[in-house]
PDB file of N, CA and C in Angstrom:
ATOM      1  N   UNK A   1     -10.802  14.946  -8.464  1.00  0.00           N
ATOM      2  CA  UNK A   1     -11.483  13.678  -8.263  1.00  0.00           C
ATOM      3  C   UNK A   1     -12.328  13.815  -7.003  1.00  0.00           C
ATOM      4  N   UNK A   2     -13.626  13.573  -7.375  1.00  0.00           N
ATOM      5  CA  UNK A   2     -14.664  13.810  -6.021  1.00  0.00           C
ATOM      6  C   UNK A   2     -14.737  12.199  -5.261  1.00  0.00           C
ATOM      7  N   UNK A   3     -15.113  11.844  -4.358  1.00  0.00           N
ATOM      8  CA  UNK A   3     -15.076  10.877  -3.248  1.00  0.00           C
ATOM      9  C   UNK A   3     -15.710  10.148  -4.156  1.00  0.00           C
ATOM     10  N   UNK A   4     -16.567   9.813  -4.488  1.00  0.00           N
ATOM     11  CA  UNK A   4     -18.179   9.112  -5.260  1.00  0.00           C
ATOM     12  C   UNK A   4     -17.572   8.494  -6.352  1.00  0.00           C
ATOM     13  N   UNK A   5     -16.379   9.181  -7.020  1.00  0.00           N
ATOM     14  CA  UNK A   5     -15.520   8.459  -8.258  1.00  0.00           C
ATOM     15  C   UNK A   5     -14.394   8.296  -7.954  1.00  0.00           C
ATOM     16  N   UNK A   6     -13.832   7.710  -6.685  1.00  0.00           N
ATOM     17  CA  UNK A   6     -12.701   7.013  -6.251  1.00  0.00           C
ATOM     18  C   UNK A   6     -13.045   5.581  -6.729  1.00  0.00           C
ATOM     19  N   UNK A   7     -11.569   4.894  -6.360  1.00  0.00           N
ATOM     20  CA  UNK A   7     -11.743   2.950  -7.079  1.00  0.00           C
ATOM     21  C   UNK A   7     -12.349   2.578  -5.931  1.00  0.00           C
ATOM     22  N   UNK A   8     -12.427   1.410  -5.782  1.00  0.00           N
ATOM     23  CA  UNK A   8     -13.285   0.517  -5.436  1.00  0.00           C
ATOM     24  C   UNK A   8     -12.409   0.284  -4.103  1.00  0.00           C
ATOM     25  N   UNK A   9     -11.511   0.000  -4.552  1.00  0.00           N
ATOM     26  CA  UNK A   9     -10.483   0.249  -2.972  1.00  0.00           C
ATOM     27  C   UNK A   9     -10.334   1.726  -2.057  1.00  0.00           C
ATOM     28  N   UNK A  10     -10.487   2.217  -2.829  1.00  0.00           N
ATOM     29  CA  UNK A  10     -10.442   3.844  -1.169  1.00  0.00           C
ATOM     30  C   UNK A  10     -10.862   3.626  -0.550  1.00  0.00           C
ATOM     31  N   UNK A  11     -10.676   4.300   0.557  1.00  0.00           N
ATOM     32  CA  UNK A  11     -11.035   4.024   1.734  1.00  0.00           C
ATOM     33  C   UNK A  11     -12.663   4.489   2.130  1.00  0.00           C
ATOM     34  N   UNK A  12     -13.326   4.476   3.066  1.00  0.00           N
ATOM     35  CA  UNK A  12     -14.712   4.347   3.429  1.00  0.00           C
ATOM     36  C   UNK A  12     -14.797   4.938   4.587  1.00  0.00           C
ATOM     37  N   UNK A  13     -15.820   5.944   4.883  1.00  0.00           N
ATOM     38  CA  UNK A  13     -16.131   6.103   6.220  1.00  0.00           C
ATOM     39  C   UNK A  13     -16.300   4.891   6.922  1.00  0.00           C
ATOM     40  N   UNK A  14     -16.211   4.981   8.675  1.00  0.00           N
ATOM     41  CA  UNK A  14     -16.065   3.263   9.569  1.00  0.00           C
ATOM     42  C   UNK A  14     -15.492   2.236   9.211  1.00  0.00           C
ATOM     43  N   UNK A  15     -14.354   2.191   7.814  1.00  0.00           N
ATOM     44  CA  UNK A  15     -13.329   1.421   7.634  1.00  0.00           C
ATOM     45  C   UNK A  15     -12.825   1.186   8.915  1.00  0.00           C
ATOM     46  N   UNK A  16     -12.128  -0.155   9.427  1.00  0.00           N
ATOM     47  CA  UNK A  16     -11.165  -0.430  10.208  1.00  0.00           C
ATOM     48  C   UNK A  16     -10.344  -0.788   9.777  1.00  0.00           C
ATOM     49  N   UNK A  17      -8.788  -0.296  10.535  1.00  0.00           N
ATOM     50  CA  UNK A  17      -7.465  -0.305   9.761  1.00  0.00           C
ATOM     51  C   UNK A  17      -6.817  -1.271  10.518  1.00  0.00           C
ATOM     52  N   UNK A  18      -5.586  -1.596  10.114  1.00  0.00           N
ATOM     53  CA  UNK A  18      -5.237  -2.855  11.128  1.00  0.00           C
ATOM     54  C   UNK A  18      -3.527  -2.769  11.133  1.00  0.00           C
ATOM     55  N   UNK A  19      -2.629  -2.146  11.864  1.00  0.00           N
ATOM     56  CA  UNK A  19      -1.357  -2.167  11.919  1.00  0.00           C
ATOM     57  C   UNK A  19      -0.783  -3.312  12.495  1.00  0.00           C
ATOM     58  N   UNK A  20       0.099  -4.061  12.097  1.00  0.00           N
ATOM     59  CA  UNK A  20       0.904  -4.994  12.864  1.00  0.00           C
ATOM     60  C   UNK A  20       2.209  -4.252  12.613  1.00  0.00           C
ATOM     61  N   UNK A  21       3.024  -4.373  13.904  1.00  0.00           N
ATOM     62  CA  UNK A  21       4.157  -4.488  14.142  1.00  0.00           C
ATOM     63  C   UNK A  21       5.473  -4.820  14.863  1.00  0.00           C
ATOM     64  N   UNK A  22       6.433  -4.717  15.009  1.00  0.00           N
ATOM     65  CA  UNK A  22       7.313  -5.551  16.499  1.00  0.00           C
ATOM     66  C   UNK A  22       8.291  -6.024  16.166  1.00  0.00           C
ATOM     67  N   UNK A  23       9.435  -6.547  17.499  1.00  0.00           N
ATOM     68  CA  UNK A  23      10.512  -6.387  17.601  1.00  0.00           C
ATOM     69  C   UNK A  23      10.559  -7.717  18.555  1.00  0.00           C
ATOM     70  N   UNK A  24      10.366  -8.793  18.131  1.00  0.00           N
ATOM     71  CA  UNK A  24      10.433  -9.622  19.724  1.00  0.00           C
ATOM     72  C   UNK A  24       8.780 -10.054  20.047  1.00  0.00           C
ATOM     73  N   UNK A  25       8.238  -9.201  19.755  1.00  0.00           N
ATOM     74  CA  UNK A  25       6.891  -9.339  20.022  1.00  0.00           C
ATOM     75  C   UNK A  25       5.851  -8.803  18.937  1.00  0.00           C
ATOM     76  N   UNK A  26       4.263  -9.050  18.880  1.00  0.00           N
ATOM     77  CA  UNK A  26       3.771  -8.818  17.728  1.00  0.00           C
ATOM     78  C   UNK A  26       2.726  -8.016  18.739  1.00  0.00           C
ATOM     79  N   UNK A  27       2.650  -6.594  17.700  1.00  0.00           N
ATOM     80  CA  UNK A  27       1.753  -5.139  18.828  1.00  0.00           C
ATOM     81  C   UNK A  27       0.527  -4.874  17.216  1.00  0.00           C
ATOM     82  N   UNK A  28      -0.603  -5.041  17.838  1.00  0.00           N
ATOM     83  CA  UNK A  28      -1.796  -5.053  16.910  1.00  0.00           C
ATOM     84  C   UNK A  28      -2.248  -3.536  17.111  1.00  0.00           C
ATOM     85  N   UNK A  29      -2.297  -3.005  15.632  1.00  0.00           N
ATOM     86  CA  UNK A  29      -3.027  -1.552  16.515  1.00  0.00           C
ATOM     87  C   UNK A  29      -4.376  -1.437  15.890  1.00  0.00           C
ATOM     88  N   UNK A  30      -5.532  -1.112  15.466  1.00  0.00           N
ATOM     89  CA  UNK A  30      -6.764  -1.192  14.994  1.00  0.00           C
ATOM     90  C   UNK A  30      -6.685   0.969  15.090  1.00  0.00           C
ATOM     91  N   UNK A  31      -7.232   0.822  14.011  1.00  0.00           N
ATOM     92  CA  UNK A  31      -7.969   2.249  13.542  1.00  0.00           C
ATOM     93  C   UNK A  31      -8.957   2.216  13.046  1.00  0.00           C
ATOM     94  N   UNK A  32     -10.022   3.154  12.846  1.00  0.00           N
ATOM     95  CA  UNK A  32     -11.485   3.284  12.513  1.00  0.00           C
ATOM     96  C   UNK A  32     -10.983   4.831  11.627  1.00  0.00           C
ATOM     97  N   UNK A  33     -11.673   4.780  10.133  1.00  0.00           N
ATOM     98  CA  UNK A  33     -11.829   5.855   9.243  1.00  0.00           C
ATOM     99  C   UNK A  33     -12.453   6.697   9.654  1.00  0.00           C
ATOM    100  N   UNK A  34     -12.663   7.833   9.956  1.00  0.00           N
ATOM    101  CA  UNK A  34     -13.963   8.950  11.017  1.00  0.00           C
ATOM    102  C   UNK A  34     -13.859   9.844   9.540  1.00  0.00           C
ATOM    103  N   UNK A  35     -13.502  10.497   8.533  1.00  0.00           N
ATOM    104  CA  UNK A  35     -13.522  11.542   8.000  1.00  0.00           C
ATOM    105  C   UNK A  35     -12.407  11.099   6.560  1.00  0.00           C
ATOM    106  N   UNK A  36     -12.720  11.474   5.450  1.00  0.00           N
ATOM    107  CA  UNK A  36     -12.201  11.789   4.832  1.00  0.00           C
ATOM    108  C   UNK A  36     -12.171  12.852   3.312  1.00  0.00           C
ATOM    109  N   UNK A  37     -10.882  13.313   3.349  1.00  0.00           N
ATOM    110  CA  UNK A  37     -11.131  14.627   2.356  1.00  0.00           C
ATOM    111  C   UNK A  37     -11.711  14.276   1.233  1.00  0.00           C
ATOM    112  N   UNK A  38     -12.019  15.920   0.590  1.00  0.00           N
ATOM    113  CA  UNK A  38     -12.795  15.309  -0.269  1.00  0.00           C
ATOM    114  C   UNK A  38     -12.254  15.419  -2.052  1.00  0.00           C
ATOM    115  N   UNK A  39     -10.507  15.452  -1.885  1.00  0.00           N
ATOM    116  CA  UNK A  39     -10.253  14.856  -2.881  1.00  0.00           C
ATOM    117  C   UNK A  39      -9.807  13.626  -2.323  1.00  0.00           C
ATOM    118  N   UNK A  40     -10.060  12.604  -1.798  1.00  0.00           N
ATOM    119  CA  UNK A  40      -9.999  11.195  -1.137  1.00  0.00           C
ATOM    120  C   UNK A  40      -8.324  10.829  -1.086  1.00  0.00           C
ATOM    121  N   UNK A  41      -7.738  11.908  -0.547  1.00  0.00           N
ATOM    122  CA  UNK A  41      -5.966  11.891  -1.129  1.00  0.00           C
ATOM    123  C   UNK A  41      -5.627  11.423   0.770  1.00  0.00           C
ATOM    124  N   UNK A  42      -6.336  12.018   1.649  1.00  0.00           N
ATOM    125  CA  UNK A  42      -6.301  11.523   2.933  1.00  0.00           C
ATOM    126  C   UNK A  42      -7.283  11.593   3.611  1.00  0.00           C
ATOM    127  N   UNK A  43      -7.128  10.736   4.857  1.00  0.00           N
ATOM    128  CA  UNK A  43      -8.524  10.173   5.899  1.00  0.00           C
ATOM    129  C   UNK A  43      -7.910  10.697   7.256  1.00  0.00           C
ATOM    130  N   UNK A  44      -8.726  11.093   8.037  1.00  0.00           N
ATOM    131  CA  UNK A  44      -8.448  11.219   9.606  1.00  0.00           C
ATOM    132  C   UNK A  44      -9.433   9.510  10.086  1.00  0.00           C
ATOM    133  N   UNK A  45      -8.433   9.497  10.869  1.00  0.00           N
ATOM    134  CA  UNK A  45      -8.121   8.059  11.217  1.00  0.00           C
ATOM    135  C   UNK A  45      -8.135   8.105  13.042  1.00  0.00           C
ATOM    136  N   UNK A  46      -8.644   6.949  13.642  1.00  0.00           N
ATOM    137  CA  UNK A  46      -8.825   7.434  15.278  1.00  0.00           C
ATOM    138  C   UNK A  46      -8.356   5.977  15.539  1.00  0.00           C
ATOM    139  N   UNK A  47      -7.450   5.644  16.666  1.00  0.00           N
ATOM    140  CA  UNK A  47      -7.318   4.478  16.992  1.00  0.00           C
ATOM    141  C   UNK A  47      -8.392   3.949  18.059  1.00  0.00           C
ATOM    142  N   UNK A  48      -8.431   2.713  18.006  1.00  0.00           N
ATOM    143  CA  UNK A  48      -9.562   2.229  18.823  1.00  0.00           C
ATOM    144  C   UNK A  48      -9.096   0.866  19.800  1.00  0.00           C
ATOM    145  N   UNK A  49      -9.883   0.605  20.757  1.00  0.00           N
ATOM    146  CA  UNK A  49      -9.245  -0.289  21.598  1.00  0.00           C
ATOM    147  C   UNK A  49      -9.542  -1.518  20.996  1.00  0.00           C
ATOM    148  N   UNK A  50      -8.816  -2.262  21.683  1.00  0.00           N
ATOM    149  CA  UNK A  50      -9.068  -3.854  21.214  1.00  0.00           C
ATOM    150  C   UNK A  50      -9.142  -4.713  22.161  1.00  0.00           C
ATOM    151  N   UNK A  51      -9.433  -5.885  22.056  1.00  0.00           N
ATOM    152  CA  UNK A  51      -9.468  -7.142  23.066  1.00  0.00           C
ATOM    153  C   UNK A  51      -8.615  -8.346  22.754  1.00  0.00           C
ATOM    154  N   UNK A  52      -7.709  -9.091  23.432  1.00  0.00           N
ATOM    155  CA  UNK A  52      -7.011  -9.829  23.184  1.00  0.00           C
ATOM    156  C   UNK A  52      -7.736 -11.035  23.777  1.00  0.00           C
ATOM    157  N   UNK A  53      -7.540 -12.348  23.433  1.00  0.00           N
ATOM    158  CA  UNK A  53      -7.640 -13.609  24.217  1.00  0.00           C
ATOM    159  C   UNK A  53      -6.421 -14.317  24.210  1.00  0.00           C
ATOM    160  N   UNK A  54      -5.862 -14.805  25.251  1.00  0.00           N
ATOM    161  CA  UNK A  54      -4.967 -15.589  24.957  1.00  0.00           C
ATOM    162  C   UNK A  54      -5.160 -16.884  24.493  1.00  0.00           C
ATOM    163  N   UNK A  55      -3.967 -17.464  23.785  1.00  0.00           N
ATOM    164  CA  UNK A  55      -4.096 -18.763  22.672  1.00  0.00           C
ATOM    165  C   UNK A  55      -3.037 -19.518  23.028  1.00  0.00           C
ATOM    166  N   UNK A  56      -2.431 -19.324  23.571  1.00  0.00           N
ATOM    167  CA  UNK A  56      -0.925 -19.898  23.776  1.00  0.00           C
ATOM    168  C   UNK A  56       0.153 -19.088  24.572  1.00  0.00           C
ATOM    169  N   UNK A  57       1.325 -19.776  25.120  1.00  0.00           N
ATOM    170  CA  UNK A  57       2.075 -19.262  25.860  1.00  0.00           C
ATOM    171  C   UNK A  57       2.661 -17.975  25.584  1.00  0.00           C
ATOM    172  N   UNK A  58       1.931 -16.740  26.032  1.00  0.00           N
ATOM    173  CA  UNK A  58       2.299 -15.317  25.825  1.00  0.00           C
ATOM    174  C   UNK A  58       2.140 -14.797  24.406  1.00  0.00           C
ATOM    175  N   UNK A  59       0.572 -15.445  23.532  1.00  0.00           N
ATOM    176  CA  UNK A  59       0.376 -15.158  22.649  1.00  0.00           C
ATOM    177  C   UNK A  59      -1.108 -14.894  22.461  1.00  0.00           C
ATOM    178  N   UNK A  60      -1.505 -14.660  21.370  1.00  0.00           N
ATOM    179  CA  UNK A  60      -3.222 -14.679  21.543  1.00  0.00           C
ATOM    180  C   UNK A  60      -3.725 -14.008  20.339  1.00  0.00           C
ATOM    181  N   UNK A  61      -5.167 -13.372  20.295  1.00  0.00           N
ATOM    182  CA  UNK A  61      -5.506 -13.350  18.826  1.00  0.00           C
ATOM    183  C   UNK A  61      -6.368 -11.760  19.469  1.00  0.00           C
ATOM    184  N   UNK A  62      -6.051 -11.081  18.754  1.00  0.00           N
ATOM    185  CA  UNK A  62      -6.502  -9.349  19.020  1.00  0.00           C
ATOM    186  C   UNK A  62      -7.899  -8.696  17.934  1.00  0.00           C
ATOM    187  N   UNK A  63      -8.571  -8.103  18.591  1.00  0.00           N
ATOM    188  CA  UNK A  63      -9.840  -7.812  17.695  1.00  0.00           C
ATOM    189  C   UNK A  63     -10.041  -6.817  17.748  1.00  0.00           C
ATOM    190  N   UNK A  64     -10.717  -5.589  17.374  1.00  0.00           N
ATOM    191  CA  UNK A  64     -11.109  -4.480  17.824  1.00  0.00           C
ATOM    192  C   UNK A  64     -12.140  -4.245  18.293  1.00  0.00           C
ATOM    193  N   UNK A  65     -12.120  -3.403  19.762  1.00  0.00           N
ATOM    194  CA  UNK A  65     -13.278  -3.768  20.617  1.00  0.00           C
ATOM    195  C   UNK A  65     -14.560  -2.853  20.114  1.00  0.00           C
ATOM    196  N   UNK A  66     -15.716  -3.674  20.232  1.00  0.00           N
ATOM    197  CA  UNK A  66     -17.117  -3.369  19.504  1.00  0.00           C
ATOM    198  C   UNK A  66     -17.831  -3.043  20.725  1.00  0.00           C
ATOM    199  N   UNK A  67     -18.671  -1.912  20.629  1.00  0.00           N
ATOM    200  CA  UNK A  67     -19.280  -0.814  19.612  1.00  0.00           C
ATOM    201  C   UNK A  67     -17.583   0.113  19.615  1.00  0.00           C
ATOM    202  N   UNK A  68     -17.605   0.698  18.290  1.00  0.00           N
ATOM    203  CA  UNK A  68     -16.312   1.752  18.021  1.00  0.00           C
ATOM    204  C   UNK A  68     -17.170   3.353  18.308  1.00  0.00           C
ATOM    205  N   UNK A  69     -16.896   3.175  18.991  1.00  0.00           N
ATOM    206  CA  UNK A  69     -17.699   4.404  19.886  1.00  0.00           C
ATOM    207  C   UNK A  69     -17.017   5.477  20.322  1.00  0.00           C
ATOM    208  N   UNK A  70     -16.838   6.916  20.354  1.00  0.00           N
ATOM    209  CA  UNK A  70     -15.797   8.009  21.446  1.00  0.00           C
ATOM    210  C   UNK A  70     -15.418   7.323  22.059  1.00  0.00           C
ATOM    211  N   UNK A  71     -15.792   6.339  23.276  1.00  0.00           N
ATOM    212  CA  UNK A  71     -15.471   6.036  24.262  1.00  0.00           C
ATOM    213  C   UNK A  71     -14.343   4.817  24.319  1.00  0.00           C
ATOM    214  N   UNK A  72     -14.586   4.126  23.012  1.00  0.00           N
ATOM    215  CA  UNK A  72     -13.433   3.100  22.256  1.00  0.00           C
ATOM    216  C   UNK A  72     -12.151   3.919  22.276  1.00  0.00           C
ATOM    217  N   UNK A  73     -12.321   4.935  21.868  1.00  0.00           N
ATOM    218  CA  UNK A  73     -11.050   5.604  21.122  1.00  0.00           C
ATOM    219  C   UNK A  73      -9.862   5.835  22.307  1.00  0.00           C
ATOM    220  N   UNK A  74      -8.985   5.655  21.567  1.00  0.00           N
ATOM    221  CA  UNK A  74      -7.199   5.787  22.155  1.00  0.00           C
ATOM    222  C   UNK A  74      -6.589   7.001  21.163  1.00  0.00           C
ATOM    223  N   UNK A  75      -6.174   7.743  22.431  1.00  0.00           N
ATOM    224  CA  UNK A  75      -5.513   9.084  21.762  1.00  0.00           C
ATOM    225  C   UNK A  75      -6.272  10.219  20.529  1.00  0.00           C
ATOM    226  N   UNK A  76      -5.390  10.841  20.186  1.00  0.00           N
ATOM    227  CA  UNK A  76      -5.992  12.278  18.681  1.00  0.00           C
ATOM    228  C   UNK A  76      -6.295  11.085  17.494  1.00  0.00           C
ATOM    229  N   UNK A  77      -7.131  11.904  16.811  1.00  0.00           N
ATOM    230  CA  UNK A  77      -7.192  11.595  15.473  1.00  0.00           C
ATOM    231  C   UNK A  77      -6.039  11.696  14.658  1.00  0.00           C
ATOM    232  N   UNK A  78      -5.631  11.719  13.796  1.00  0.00           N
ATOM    233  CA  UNK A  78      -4.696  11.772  12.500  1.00  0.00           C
ATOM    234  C   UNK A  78      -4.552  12.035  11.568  1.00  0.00           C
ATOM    235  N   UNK A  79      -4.091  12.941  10.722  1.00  0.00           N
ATOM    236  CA  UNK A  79      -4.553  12.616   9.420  1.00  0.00           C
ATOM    237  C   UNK A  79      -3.589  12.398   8.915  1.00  0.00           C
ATOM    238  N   UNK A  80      -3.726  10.955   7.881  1.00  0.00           N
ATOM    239  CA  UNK A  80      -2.807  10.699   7.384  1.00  0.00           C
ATOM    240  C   UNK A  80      -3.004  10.377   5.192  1.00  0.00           C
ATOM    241  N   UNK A  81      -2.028  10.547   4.743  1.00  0.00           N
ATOM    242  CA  UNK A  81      -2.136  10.278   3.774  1.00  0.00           C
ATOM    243  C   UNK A  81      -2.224   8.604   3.263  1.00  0.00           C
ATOM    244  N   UNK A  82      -3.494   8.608   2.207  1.00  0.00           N
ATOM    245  CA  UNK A  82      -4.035   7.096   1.306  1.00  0.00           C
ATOM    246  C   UNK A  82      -3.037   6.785   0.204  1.00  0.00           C
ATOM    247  N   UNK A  83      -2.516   5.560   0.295  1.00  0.00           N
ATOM    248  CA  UNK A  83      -1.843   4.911  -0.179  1.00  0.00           C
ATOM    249  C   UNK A  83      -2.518   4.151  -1.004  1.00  0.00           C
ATOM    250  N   UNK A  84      -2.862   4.425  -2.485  1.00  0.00           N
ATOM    251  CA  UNK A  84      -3.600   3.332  -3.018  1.00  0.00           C
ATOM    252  C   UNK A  84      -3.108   2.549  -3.762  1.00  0.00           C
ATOM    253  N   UNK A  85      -3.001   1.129  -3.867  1.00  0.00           N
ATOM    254  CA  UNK A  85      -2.380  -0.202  -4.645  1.00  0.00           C
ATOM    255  C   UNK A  85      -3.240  -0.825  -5.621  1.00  0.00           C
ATOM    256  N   UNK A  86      -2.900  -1.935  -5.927  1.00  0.00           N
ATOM    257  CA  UNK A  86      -3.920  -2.579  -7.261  1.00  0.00           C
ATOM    258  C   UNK A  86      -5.476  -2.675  -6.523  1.00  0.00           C
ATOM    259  N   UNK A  87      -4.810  -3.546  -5.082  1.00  0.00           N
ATOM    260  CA  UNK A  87      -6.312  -3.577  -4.883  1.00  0.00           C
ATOM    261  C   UNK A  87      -6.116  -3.910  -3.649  1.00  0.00           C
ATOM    262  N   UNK A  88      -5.407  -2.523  -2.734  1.00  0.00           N
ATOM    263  CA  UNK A  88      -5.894  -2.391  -1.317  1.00  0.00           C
ATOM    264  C   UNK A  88      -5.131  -1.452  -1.143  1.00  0.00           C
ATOM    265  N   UNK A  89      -5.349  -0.494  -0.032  1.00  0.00           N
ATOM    266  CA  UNK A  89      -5.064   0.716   0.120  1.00  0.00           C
ATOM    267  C   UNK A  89      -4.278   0.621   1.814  1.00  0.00           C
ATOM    268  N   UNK A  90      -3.705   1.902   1.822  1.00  0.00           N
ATOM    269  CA  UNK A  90      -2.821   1.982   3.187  1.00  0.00           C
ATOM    270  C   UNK A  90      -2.452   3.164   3.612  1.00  0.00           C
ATOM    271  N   UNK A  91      -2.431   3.007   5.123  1.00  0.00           N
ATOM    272  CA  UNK A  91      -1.663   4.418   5.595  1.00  0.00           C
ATOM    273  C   UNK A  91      -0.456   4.479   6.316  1.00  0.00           C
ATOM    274  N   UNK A  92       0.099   5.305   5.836  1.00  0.00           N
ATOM    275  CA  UNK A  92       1.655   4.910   6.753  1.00  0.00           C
ATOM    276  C   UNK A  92       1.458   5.730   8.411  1.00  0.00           C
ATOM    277  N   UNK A  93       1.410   4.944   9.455  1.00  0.00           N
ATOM    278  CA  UNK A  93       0.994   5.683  10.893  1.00  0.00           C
ATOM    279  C   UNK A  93       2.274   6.300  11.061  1.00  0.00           C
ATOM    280  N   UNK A  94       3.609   5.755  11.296  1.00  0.00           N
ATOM    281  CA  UNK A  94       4.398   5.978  11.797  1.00  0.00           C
ATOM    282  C   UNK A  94       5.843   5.809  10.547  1.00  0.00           C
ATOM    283  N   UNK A  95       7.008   5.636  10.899  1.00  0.00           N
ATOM    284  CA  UNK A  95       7.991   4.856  10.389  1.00  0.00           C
ATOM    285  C   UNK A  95       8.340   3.546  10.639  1.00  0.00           C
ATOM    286  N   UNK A  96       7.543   3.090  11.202  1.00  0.00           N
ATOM    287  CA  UNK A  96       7.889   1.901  11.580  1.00  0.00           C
ATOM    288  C   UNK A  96       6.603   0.805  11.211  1.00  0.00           C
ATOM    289  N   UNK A  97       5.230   1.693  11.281  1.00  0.00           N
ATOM    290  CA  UNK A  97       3.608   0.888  11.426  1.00  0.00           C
ATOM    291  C   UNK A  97       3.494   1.404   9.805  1.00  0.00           C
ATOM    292  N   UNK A  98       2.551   0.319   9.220  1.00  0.00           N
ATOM    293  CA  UNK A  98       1.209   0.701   8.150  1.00  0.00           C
ATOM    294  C   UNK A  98       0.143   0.099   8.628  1.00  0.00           C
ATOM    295  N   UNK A  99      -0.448   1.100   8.132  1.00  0.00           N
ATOM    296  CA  UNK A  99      -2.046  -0.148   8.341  1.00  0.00           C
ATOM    297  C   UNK A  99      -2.797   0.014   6.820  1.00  0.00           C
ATOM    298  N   UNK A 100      -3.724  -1.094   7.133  1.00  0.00           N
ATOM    299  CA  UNK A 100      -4.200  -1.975   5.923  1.00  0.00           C
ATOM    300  C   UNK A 100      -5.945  -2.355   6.204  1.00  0.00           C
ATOM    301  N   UNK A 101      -6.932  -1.836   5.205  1.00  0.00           N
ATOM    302  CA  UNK A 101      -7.994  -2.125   5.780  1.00  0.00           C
ATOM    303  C   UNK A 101      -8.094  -3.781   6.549  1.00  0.00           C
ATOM    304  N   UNK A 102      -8.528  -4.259   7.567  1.00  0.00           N
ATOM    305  CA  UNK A 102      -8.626  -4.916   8.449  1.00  0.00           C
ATOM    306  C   UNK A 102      -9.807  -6.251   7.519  1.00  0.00           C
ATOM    307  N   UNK A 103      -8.914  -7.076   7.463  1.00  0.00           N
ATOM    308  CA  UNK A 103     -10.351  -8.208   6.808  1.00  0.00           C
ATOM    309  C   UNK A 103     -11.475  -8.498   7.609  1.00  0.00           C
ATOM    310  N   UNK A 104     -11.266  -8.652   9.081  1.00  0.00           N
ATOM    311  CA  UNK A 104     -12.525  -8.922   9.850  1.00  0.00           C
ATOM    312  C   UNK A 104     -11.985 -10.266  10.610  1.00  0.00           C
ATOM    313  N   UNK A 105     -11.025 -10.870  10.724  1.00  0.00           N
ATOM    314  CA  UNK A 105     -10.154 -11.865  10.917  1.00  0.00           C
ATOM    315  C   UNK A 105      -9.653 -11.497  12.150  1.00  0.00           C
ATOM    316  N   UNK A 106      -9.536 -12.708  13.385  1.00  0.00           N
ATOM    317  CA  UNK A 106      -8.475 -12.097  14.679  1.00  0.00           C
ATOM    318  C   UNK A 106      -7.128 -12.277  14.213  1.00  0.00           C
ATOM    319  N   UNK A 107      -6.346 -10.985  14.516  1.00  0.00           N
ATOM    320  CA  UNK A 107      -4.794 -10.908  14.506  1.00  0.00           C
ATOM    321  C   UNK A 107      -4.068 -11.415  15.503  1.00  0.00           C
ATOM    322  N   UNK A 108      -2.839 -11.897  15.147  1.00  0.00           N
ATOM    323  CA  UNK A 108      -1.711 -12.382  16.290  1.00  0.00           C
ATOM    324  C   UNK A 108      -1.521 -11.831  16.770  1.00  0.00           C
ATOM    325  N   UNK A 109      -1.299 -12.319  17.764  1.00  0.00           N
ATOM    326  CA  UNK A 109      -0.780 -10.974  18.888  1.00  0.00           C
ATOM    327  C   UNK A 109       0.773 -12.153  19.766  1.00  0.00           C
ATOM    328  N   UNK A 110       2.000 -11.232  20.085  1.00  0.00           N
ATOM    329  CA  UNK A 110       2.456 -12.173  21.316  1.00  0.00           C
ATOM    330  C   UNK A 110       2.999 -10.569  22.073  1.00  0.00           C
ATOM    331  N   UNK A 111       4.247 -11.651  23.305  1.00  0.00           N
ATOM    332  CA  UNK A 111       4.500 -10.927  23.960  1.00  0.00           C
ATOM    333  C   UNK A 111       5.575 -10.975  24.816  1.00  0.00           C
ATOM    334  N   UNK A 112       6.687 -11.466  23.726  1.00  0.00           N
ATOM    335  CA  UNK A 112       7.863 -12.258  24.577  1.00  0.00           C
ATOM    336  C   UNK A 112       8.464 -11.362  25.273  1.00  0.00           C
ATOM    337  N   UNK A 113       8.830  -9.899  25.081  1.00  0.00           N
ATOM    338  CA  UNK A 113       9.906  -8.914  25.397  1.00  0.00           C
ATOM    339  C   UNK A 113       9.193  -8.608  26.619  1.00  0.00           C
TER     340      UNK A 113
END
């Protein structure tokens, strides 16, 4: 399967990914798509910074900070394997994180712990 005849959901070069996760508190992580193979089975993936505002007592709404530029970026690239569903796709970061293409929406964020 070549890239060009993947579904409609695979993933995209400059996709942004969007992990939520937490324990006590809610930790937003944002990724940007940089590369992917070209049987579209996995993407190298770069995390990127974000901006929070606060909204409420030790809470707030998280975005990913624009332009996604080298200079955005937090830590190595990744490569991780595409998770594809009826109709949205995912990567598992960790054991604990997925991420999910990012609607364009600010995420929760808090920060009780």
């Amino acid at each position: 399967m070549n890239v060009t005849t993947l579904p409609a959901i695979a993933p995209k070069i400059n996709d942004i990914l969007v992990s939520s996760w937490g324990y006590d508190q809610t930790n937003v992580d944002f990724y940007k798509v940089v590369n992917i193979t070209s049987s579209g089975k996995s993407v190298t993936i770069q995390r990127i910074n974000s901006s929070v505002v606060e909204t409420g007592f030790m809470s707030g709404k998280s975005m990913p900070a624009v332009p996604h530029t080298f200079s955005k970026y937090k830590g190595e690239p990744m490569i991780k394997r595409v998770n594809l569903n009826k109709d949205v796709y995912s990567v598992k970061i960790n054991s604990f994180a997925t991420a999910y293409k990012w609607d364009g929406n600010p995420e929760c964020v808090s920060w009780y712990a």
